[in-house]
PDB file of N, CA and C in Angstrom:
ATOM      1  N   UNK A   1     106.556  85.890  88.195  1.00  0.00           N
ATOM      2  CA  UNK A   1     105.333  85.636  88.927  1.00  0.00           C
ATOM      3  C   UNK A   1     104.323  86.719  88.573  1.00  0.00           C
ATOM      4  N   UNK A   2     102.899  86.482  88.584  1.00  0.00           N
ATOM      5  CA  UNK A   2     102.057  87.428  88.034  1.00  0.00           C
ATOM      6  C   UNK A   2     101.769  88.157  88.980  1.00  0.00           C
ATOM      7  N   UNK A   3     100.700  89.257  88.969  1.00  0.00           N
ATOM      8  CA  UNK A   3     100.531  89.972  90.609  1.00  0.00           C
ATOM      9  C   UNK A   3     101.516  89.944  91.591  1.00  0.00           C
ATOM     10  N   UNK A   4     102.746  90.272  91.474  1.00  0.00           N
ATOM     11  CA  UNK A   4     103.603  90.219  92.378  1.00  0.00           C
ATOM     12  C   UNK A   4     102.944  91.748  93.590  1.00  0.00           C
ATOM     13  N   UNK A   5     104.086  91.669  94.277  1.00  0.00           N
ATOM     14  CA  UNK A   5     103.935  92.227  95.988  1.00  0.00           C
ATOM     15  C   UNK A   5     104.771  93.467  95.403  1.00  0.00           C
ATOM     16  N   UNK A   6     103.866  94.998  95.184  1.00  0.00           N
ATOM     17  CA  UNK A   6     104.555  96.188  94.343  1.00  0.00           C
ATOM     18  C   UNK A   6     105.062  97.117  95.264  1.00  0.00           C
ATOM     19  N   UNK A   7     104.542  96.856  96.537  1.00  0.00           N
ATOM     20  CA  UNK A   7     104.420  98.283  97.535  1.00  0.00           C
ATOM     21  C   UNK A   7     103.831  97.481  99.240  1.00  0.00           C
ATOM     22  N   UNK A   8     104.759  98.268 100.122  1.00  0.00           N
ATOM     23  CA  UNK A   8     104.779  98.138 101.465  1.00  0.00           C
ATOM     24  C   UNK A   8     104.047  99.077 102.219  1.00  0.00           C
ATOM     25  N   UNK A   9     103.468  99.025 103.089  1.00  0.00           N
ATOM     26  CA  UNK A   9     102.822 100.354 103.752  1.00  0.00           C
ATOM     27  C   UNK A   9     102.651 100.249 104.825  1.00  0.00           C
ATOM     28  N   UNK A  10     103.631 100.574 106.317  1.00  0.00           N
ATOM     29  CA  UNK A  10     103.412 100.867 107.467  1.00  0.00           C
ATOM     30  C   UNK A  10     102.691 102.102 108.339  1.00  0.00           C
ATOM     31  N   UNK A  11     101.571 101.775 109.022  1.00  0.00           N
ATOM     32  CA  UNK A  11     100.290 102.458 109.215  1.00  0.00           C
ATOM     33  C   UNK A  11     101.395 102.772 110.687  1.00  0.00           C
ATOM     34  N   UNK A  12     101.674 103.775 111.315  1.00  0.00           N
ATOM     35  CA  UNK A  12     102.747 103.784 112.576  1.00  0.00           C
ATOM     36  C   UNK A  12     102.001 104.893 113.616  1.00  0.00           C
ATOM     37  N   UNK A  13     101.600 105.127 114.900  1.00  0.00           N
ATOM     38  CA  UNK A  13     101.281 106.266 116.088  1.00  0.00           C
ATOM     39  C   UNK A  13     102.693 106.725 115.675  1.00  0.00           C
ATOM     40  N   UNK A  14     103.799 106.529 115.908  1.00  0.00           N
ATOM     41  CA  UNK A  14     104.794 107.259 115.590  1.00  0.00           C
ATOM     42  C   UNK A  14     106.051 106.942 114.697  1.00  0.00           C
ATOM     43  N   UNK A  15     105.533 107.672 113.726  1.00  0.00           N
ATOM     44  CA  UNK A  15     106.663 107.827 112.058  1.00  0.00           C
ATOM     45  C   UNK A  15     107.808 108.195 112.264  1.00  0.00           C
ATOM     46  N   UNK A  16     108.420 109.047 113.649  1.00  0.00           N
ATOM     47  CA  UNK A  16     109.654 109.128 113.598  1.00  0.00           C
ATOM     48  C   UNK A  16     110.728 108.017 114.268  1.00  0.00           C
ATOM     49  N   UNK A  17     109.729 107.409 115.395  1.00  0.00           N
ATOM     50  CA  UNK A  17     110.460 106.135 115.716  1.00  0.00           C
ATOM     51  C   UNK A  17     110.589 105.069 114.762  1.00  0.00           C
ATOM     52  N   UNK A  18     109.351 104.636 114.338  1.00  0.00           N
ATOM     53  CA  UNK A  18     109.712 103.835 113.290  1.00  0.00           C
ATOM     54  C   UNK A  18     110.399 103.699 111.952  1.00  0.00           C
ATOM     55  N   UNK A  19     111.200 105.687 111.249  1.00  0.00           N
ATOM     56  CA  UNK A  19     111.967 105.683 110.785  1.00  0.00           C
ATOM     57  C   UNK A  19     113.355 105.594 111.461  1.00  0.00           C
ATOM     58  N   UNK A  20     113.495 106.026 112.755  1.00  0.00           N
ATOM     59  CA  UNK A  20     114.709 105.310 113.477  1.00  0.00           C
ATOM     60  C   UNK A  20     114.765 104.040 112.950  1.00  0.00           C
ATOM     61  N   UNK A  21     113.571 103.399 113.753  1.00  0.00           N
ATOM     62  CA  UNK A  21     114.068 101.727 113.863  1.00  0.00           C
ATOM     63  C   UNK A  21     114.700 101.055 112.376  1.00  0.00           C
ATOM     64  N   UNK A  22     113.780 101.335 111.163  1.00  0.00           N
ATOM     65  CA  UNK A  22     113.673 100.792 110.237  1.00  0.00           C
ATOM     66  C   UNK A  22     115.026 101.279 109.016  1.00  0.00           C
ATOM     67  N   UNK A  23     115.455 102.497 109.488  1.00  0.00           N
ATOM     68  CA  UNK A  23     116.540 103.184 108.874  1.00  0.00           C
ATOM     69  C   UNK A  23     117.607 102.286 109.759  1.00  0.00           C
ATOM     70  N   UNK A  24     117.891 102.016 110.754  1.00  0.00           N
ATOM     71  CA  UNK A  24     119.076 101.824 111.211  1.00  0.00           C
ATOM     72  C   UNK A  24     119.120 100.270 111.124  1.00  0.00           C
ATOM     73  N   UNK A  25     118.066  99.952 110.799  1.00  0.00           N
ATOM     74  CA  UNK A  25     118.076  98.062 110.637  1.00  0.00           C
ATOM     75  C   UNK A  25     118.422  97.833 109.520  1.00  0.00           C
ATOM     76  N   UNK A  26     117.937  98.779 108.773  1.00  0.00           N
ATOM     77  CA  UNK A  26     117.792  98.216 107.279  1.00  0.00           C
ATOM     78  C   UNK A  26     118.711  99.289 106.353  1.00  0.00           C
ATOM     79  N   UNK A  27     119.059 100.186 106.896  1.00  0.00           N
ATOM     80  CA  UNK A  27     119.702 101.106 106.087  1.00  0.00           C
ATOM     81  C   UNK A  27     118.809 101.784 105.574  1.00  0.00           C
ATOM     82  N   UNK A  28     117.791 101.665 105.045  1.00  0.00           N
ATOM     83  CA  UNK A  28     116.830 102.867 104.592  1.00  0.00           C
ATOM     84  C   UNK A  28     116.649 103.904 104.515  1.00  0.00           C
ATOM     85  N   UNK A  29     116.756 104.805 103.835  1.00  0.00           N
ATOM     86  CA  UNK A  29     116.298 106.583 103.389  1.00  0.00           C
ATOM     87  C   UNK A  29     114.900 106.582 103.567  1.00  0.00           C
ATOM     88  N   UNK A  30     114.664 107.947 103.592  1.00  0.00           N
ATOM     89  CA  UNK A  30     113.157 107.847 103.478  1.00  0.00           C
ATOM     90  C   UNK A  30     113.220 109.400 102.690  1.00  0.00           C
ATOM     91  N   UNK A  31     111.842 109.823 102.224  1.00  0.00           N
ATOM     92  CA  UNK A  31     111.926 110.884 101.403  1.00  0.00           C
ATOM     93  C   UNK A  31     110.263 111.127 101.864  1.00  0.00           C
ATOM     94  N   UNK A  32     110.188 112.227 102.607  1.00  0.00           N
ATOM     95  CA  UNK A  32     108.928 112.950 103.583  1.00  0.00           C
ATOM     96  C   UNK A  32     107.568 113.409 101.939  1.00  0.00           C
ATOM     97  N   UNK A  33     106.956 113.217 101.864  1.00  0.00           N
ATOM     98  CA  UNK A  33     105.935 113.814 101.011  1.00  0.00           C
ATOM     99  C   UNK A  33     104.779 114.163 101.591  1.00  0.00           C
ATOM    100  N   UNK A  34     104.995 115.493 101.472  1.00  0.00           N
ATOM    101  CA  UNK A  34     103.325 116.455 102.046  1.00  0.00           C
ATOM    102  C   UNK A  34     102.152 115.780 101.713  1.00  0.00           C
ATOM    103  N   UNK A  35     101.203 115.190 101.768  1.00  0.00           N
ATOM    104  CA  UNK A  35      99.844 115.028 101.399  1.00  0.00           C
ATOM    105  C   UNK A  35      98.962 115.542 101.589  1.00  0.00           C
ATOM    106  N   UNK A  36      99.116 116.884 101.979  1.00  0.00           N
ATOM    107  CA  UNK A  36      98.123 117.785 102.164  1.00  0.00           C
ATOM    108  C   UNK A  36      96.885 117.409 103.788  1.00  0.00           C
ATOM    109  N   UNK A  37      96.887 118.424 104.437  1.00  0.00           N
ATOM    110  CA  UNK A  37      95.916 118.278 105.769  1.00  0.00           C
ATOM    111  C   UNK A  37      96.949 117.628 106.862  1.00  0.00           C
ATOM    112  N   UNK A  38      98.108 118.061 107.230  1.00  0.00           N
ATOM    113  CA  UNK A  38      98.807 117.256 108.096  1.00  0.00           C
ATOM    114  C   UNK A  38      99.286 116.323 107.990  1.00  0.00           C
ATOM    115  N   UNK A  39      99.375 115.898 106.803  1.00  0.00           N
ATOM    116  CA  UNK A  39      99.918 114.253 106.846  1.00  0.00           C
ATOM    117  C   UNK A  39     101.044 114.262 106.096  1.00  0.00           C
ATOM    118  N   UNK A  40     101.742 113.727 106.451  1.00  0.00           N
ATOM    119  CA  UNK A  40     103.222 113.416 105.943  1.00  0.00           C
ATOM    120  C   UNK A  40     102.953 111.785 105.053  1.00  0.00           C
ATOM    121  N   UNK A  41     103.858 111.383 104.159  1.00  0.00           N
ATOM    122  CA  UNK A  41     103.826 110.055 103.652  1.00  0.00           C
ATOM    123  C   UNK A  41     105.409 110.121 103.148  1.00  0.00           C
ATOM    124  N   UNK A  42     105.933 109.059 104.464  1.00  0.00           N
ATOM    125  CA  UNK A  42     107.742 108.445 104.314  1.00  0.00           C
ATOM    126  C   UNK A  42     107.821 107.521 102.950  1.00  0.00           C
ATOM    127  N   UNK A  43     108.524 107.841 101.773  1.00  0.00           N
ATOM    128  CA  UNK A  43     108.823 107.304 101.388  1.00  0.00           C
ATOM    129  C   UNK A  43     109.967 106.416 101.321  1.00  0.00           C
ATOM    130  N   UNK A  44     110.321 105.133 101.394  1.00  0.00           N
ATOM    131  CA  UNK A  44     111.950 104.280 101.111  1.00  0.00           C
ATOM    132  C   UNK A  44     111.194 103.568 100.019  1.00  0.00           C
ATOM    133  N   UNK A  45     112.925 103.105  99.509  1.00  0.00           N
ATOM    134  CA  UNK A  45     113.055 102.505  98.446  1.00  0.00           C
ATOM    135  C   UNK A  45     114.246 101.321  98.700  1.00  0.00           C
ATOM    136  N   UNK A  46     114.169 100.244  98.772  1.00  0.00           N
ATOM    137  CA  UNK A  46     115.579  99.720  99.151  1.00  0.00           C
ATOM    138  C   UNK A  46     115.913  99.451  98.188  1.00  0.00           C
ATOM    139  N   UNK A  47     117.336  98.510  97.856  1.00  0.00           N
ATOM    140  CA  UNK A  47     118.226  98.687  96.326  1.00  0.00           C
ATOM    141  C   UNK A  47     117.355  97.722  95.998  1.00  0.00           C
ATOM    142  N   UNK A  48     116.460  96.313  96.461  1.00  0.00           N
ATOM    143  CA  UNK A  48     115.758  95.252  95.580  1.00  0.00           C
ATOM    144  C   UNK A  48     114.559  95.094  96.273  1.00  0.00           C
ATOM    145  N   UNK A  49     113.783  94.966  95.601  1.00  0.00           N
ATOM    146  CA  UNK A  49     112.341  94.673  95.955  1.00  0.00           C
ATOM    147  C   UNK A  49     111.424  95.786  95.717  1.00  0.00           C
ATOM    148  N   UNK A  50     110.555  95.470  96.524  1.00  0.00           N
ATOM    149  CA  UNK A  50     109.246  97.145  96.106  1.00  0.00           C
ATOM    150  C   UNK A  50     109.606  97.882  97.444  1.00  0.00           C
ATOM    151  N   UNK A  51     109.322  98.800  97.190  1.00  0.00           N
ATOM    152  CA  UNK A  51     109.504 100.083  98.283  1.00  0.00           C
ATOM    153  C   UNK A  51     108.152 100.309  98.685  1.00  0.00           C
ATOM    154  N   UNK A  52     108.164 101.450  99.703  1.00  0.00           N
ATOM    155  CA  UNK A  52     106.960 101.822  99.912  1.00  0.00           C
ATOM    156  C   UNK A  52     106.610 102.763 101.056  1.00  0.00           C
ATOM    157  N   UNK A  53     105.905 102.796 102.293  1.00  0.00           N
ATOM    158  CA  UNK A  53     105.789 104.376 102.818  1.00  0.00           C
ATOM    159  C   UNK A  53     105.308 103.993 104.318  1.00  0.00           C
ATOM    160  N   UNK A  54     105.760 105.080 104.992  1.00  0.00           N
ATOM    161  CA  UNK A  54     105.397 104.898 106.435  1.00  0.00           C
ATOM    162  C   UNK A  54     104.680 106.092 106.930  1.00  0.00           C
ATOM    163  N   UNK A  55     103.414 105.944 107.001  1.00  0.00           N
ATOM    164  CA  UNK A  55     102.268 107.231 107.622  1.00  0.00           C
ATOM    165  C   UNK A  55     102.054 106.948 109.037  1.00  0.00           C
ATOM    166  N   UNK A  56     101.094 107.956 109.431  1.00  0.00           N
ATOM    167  CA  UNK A  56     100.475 108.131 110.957  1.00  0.00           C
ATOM    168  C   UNK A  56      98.909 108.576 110.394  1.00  0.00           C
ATOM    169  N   UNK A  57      97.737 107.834 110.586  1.00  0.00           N
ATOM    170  CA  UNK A  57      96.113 108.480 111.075  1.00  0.00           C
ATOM    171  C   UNK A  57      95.851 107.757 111.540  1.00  0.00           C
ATOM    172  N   UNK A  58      95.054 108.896 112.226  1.00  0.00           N
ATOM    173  CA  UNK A  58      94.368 108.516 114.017  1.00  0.00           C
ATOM    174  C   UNK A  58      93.204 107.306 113.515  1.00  0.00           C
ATOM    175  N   UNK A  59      93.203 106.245 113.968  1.00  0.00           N
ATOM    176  CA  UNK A  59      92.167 105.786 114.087  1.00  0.00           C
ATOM    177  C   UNK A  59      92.330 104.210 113.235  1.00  0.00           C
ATOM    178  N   UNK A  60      93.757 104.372 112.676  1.00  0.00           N
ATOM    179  CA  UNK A  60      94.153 103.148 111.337  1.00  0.00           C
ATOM    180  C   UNK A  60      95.379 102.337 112.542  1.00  0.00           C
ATOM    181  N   UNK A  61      95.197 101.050 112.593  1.00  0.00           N
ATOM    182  CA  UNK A  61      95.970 100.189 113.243  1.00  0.00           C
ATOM    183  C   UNK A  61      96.947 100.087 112.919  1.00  0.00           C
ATOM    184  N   UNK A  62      98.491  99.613 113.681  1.00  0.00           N
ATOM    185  CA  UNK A  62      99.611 100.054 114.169  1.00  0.00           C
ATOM    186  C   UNK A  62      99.930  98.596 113.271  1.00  0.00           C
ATOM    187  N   UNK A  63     100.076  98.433 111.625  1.00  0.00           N
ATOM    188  CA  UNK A  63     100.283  97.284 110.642  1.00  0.00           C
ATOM    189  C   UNK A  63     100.789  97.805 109.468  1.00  0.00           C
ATOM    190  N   UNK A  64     101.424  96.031 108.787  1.00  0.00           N
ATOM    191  CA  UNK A  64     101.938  96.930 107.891  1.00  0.00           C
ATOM    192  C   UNK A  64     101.056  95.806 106.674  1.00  0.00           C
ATOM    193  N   UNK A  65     101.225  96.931 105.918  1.00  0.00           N
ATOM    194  CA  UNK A  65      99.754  95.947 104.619  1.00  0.00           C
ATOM    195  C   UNK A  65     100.179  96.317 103.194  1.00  0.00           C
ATOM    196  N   UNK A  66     101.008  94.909 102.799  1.00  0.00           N
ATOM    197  CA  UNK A  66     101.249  94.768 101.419  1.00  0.00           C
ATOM    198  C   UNK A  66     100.099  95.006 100.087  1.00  0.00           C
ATOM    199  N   UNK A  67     101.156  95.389  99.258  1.00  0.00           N
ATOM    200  CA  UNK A  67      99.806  96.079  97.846  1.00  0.00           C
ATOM    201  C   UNK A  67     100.624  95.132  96.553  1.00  0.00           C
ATOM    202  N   UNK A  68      99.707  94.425  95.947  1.00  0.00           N
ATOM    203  CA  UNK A  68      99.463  93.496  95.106  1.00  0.00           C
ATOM    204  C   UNK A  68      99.432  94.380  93.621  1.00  0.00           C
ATOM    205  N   UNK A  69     100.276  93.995  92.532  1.00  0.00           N
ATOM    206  CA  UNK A  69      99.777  94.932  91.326  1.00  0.00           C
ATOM    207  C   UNK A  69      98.628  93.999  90.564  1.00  0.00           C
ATOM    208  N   UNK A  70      97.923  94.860  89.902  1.00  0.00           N
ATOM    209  CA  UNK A  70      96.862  94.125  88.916  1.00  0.00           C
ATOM    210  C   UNK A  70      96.462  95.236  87.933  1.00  0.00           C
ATOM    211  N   UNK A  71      96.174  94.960  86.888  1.00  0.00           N
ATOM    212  CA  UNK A  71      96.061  94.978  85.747  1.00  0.00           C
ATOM    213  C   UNK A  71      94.801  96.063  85.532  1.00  0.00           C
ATOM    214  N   UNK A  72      94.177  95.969  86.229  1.00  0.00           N
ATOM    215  CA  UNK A  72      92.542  96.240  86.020  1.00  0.00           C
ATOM    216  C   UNK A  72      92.211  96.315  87.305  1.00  0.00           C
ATOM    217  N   UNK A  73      92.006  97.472  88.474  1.00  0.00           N
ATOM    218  CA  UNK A  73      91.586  97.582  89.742  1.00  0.00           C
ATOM    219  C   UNK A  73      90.164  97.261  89.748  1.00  0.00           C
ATOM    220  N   UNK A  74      89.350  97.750  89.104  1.00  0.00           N
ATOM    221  CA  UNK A  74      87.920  97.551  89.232  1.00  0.00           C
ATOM    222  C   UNK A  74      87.549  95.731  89.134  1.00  0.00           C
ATOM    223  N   UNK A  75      88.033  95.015  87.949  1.00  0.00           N
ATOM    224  CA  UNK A  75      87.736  93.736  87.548  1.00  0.00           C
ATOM    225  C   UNK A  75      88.243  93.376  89.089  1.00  0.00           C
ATOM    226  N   UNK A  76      89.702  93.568  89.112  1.00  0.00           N
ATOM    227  CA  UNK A  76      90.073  92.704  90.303  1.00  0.00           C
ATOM    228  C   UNK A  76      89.647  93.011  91.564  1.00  0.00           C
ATOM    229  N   UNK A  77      89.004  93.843  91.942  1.00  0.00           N
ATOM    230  CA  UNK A  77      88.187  94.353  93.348  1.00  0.00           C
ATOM    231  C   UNK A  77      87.125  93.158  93.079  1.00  0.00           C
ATOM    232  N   UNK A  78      86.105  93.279  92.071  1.00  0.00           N
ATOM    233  CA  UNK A  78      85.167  92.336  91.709  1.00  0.00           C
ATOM    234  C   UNK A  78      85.278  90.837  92.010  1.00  0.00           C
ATOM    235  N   UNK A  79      86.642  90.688  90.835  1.00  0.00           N
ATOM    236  CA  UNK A  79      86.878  89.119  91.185  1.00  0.00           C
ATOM    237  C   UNK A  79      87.108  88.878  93.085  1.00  0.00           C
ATOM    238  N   UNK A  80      87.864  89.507  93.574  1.00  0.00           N
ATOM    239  CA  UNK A  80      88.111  89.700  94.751  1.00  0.00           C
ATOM    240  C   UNK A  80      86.705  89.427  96.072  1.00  0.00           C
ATOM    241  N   UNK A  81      85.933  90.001  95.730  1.00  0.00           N
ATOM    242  CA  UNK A  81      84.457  90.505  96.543  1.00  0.00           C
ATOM    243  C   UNK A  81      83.582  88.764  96.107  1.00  0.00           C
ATOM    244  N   UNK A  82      83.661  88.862  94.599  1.00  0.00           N
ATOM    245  CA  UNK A  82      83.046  87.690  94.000  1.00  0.00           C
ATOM    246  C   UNK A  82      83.964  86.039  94.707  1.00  0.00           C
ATOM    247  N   UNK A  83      84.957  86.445  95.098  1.00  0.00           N
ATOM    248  CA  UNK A  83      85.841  84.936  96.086  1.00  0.00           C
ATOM    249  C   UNK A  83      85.434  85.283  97.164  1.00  0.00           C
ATOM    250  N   UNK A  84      84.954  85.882  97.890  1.00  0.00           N
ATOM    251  CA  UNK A  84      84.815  86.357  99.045  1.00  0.00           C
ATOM    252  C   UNK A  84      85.645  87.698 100.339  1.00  0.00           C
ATOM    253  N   UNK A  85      86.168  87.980  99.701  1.00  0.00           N
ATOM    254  CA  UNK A  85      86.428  89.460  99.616  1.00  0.00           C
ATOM    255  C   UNK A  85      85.516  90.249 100.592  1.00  0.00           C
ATOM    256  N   UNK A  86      86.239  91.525 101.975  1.00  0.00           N
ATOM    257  CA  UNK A  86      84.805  92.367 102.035  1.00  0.00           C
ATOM    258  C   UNK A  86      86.100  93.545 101.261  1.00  0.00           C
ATOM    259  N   UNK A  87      85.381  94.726 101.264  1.00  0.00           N
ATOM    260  CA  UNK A  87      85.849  95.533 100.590  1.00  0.00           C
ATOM    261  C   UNK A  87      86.174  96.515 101.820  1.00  0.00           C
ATOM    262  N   UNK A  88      87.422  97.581 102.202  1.00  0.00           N
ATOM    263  CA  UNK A  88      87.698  98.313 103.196  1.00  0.00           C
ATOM    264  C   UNK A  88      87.252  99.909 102.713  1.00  0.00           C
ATOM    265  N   UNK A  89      88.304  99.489 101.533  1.00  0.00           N
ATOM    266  CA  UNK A  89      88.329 100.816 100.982  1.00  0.00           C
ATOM    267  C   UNK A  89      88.488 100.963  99.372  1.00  0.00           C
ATOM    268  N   UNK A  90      88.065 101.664  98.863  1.00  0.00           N
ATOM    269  CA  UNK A  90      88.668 101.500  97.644  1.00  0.00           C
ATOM    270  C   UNK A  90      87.251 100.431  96.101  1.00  0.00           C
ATOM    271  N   UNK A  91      87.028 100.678  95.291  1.00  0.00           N
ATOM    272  CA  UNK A  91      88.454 101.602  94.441  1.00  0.00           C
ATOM    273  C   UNK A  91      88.382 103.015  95.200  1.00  0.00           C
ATOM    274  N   UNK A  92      89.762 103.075  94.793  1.00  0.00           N
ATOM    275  CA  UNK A  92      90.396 104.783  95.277  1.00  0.00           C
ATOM    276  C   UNK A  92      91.463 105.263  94.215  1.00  0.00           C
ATOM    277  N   UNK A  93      91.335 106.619  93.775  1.00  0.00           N
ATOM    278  CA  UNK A  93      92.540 107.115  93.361  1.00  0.00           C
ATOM    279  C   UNK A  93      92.851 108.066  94.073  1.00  0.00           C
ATOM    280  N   UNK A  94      94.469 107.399  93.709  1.00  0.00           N
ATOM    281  CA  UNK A  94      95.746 108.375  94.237  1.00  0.00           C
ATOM    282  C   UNK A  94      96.225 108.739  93.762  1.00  0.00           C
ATOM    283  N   UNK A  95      95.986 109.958  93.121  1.00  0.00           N
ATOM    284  CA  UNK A  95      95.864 110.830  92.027  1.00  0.00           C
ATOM    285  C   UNK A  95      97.306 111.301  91.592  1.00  0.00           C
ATOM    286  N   UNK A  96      97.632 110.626  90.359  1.00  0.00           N
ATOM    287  CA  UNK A  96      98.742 110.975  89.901  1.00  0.00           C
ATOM    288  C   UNK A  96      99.534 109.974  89.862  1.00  0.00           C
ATOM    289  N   UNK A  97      99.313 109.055  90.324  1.00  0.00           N
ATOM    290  CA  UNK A  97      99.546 107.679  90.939  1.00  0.00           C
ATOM    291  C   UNK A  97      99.173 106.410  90.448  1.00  0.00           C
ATOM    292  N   UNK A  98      97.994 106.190  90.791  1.00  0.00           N
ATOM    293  CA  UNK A  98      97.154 105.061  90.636  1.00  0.00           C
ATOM    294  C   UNK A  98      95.793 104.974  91.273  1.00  0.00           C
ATOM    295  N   UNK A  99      95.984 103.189  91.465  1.00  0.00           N
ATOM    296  CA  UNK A  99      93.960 103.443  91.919  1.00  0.00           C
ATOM    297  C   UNK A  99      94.353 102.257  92.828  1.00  0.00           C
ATOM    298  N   UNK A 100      93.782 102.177  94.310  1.00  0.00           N
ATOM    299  CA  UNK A 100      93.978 101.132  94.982  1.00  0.00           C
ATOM    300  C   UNK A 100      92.370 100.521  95.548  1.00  0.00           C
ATOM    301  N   UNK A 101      92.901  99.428  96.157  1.00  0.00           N
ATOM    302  CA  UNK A 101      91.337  98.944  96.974  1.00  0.00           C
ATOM    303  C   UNK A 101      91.900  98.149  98.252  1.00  0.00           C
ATOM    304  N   UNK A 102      91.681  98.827  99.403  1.00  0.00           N
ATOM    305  CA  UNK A 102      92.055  97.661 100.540  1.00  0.00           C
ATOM    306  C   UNK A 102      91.023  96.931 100.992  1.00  0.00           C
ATOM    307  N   UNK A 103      91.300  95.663 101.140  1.00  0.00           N
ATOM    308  CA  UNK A 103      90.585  94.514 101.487  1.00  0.00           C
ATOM    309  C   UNK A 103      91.081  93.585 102.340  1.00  0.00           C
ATOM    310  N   UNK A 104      90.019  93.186 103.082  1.00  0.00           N
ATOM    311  CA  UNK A 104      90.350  91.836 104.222  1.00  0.00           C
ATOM    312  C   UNK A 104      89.714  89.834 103.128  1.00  0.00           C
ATOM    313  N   UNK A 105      90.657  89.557 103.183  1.00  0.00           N
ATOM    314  CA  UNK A 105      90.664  88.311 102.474  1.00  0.00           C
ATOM    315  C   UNK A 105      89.141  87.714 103.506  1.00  0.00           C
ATOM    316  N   UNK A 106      89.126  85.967 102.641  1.00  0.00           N
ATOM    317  CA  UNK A 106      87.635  85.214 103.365  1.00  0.00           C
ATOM    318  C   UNK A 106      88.781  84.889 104.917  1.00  0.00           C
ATOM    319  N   UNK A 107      89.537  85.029 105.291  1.00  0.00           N
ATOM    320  CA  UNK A 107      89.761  85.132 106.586  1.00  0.00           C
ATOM    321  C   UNK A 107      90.196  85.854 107.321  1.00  0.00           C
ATOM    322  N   UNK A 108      89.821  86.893 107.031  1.00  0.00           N
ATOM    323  CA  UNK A 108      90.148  88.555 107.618  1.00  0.00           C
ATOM    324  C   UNK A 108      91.569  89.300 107.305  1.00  0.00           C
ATOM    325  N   UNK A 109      92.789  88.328 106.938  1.00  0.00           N
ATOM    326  CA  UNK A 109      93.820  89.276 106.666  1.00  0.00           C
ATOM    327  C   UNK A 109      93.384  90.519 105.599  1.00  0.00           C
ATOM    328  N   UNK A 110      94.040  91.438 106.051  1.00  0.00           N
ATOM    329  CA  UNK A 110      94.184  92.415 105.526  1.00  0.00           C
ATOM    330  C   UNK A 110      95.182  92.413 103.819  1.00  0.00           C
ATOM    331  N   UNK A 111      94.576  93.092 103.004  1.00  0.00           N
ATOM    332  CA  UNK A 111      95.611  93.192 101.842  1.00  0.00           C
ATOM    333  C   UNK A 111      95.443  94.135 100.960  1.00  0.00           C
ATOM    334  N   UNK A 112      96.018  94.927 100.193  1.00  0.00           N
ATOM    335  CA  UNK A 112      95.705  95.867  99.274  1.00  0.00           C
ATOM    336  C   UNK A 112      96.169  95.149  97.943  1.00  0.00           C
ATOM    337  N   UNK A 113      95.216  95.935  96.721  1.00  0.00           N
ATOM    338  CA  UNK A 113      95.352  96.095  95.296  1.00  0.00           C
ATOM    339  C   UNK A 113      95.777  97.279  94.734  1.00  0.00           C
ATOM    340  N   UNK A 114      97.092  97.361  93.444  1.00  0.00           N
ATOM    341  CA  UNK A 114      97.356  98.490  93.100  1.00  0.00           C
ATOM    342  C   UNK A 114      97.638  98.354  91.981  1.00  0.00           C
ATOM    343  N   UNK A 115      96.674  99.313  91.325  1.00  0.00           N
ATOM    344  CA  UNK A 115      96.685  99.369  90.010  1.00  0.00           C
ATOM    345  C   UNK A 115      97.469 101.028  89.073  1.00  0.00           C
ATOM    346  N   UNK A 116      98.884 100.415  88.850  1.00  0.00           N
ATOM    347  CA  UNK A 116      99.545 101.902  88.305  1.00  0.00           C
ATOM    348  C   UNK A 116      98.860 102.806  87.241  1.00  0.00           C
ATOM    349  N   UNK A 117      98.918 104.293  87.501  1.00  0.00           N
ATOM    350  CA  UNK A 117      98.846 104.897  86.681  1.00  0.00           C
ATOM    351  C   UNK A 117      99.704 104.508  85.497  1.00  0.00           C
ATOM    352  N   UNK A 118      99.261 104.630  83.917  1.00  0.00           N
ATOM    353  CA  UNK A 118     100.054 104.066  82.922  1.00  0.00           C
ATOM    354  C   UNK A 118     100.677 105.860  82.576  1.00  0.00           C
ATOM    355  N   UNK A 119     101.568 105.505  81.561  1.00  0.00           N
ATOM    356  CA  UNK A 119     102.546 106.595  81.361  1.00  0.00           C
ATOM    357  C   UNK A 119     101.826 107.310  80.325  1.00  0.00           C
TER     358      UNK A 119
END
């Protein structure tokens, strides 16, 4: 399938309950990464599928918002905006990483784009 579903991202008030919950349901590890200014970013990985991360900021709703890979972040923000698309955030880089863009579809769901850093 093209653009498959690369990365998970639970926005949580509290990261340690929801690594309870989600570790003991699912078996899950998580692996803590500093991001600098207070913020922690949980990483898991389960044995199949995409992995992905569980944060806490003040002010970002208590969801979890799948990230789409594509090829070309900028074109596909465009094509995106050009279907009707609003734009949240993004392009963004995550430096070292990649480049993302979160967006609410023409009927408000929420969704992200992620475009990998190449090697």
């Amino acid at each position: 399938m093209a653009n498959p579903f690369v990365h998970l991202e639970l926005a949580t008030p509290d990261v340690a309950k929801s690594k309870d919950f989600y570790g003991k349901l699912f078996g899950w590890t998580f692996t803590d990464n500093d991001m600098g200014n207070g913020m922690i970013y949980s990483m898991f990985k389960p044995d199949d599928g995409p992995g992905g991360g569980i944060f806490t900021t003040p002010g970002v709703p208590n969801v979890w918002l799948a990230y789409v890979g594509v090829d070309d972040i900028n074109a596909a923000t465009k094509q995106a905006t050009d279907l009707g698309a609003t734009v949240i955030r993004g392009p963004h880089e995550v430096p070292g990483h990649g480049w993302m863009t979160i967006l609410t579809d023409p009927t408000g769901a929420a969704i992200a784009l992620w475009q990998p850093t190449t090697a």
